[in-house]
Protein backbone atom coordinates (compact mmCIF):
# COMPACT_ATOMS: atom_id res chain seq x y z
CA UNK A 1 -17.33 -6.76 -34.49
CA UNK A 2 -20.34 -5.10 -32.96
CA UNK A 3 -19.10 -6.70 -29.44
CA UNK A 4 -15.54 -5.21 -29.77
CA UNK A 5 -17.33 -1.72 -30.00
CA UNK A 6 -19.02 -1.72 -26.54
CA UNK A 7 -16.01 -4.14 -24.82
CA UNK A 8 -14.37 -0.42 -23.30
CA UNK A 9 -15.49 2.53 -21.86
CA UNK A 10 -12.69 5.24 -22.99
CA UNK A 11 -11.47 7.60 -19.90
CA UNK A 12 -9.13 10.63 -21.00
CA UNK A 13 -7.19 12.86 -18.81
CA UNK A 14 -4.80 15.90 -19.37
CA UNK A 15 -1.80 15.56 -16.87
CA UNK A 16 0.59 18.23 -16.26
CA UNK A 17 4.12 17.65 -14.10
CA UNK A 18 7.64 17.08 -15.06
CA UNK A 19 9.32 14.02 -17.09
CA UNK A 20 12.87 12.95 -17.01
CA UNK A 21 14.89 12.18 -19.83
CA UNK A 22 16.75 10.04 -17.91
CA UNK A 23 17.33 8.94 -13.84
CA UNK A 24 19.99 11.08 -13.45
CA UNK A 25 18.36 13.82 -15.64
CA UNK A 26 17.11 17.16 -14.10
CA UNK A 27 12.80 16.70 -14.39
CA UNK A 28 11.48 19.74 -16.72
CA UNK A 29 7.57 20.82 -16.28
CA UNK A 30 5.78 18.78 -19.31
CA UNK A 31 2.28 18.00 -20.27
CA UNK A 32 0.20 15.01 -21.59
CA UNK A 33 -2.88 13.23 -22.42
CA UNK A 34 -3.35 9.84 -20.58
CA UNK A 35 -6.11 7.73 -22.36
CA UNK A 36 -7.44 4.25 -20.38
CA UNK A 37 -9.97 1.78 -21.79
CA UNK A 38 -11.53 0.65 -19.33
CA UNK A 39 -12.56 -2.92 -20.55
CA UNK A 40 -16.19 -4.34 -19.67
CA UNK A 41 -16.48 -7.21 -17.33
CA UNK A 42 -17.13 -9.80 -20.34
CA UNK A 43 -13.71 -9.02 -21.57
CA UNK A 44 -12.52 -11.32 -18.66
CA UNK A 45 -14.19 -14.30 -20.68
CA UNK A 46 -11.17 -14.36 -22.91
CA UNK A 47 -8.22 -11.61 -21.46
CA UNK A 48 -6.72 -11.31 -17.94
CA UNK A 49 -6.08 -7.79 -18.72
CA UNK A 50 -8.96 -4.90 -17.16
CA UNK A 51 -7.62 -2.63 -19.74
CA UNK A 52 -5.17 -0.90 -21.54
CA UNK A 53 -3.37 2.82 -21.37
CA UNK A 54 -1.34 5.26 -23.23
CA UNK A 55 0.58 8.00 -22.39
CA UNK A 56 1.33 10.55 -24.52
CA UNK A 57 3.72 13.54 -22.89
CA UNK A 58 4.55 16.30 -25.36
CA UNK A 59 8.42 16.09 -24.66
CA UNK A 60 9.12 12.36 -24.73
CA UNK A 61 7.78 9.55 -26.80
CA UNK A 62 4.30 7.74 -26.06
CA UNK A 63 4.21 4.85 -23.17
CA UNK A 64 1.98 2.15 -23.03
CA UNK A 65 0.72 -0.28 -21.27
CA UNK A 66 -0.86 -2.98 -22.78
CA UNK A 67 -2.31 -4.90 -19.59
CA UNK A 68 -3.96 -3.03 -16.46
CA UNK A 69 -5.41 -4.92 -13.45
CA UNK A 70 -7.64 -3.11 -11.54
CA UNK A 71 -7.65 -3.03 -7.46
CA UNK A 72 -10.34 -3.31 -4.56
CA UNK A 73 -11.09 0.73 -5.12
CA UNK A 74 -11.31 0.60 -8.70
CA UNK A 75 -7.78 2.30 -9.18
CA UNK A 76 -5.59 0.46 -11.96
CA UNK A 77 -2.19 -0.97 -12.03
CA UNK A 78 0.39 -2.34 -14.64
């Protein structure tokens, strides 16, 4: 258990910009808190995943996205 505890470093940003209901939809100005964890390189032993995010805007539900590959400049990607 003591392994699990250090396997991420947490990163936690405040976004603000517009959501869309839907495709269609007109956008509306919105907030939210995007948290990443960053997963430690010994992770890889056992996952293919980097990491994990969740976004949480204050007008629609939470989105998540349970397996993040990072790039050549560090920047992630589900």
């Amino acid at each position: 258990m003591l392994l699990a505890n250090f396997s991420t470093v947490p990163l936690e940003y405040v976004c603000e910009g517009e959501t869309q209901l839907s495709a269609d939809g007109p956008a509306s100005k919105d907030a939210g808190r995007l948290r990443i964890e960053d997963y430690r390189w010994w992770v890889g032993l056992w996952s293919d995943s980097q990491g994990r995010a969740v976004f949480e805007p204050k007008k629609i539900g939470r989105l998540f996205a349970p397996k993040l590959k990072k790039n050549d400049q560090g920047n992630f990607a589900f």
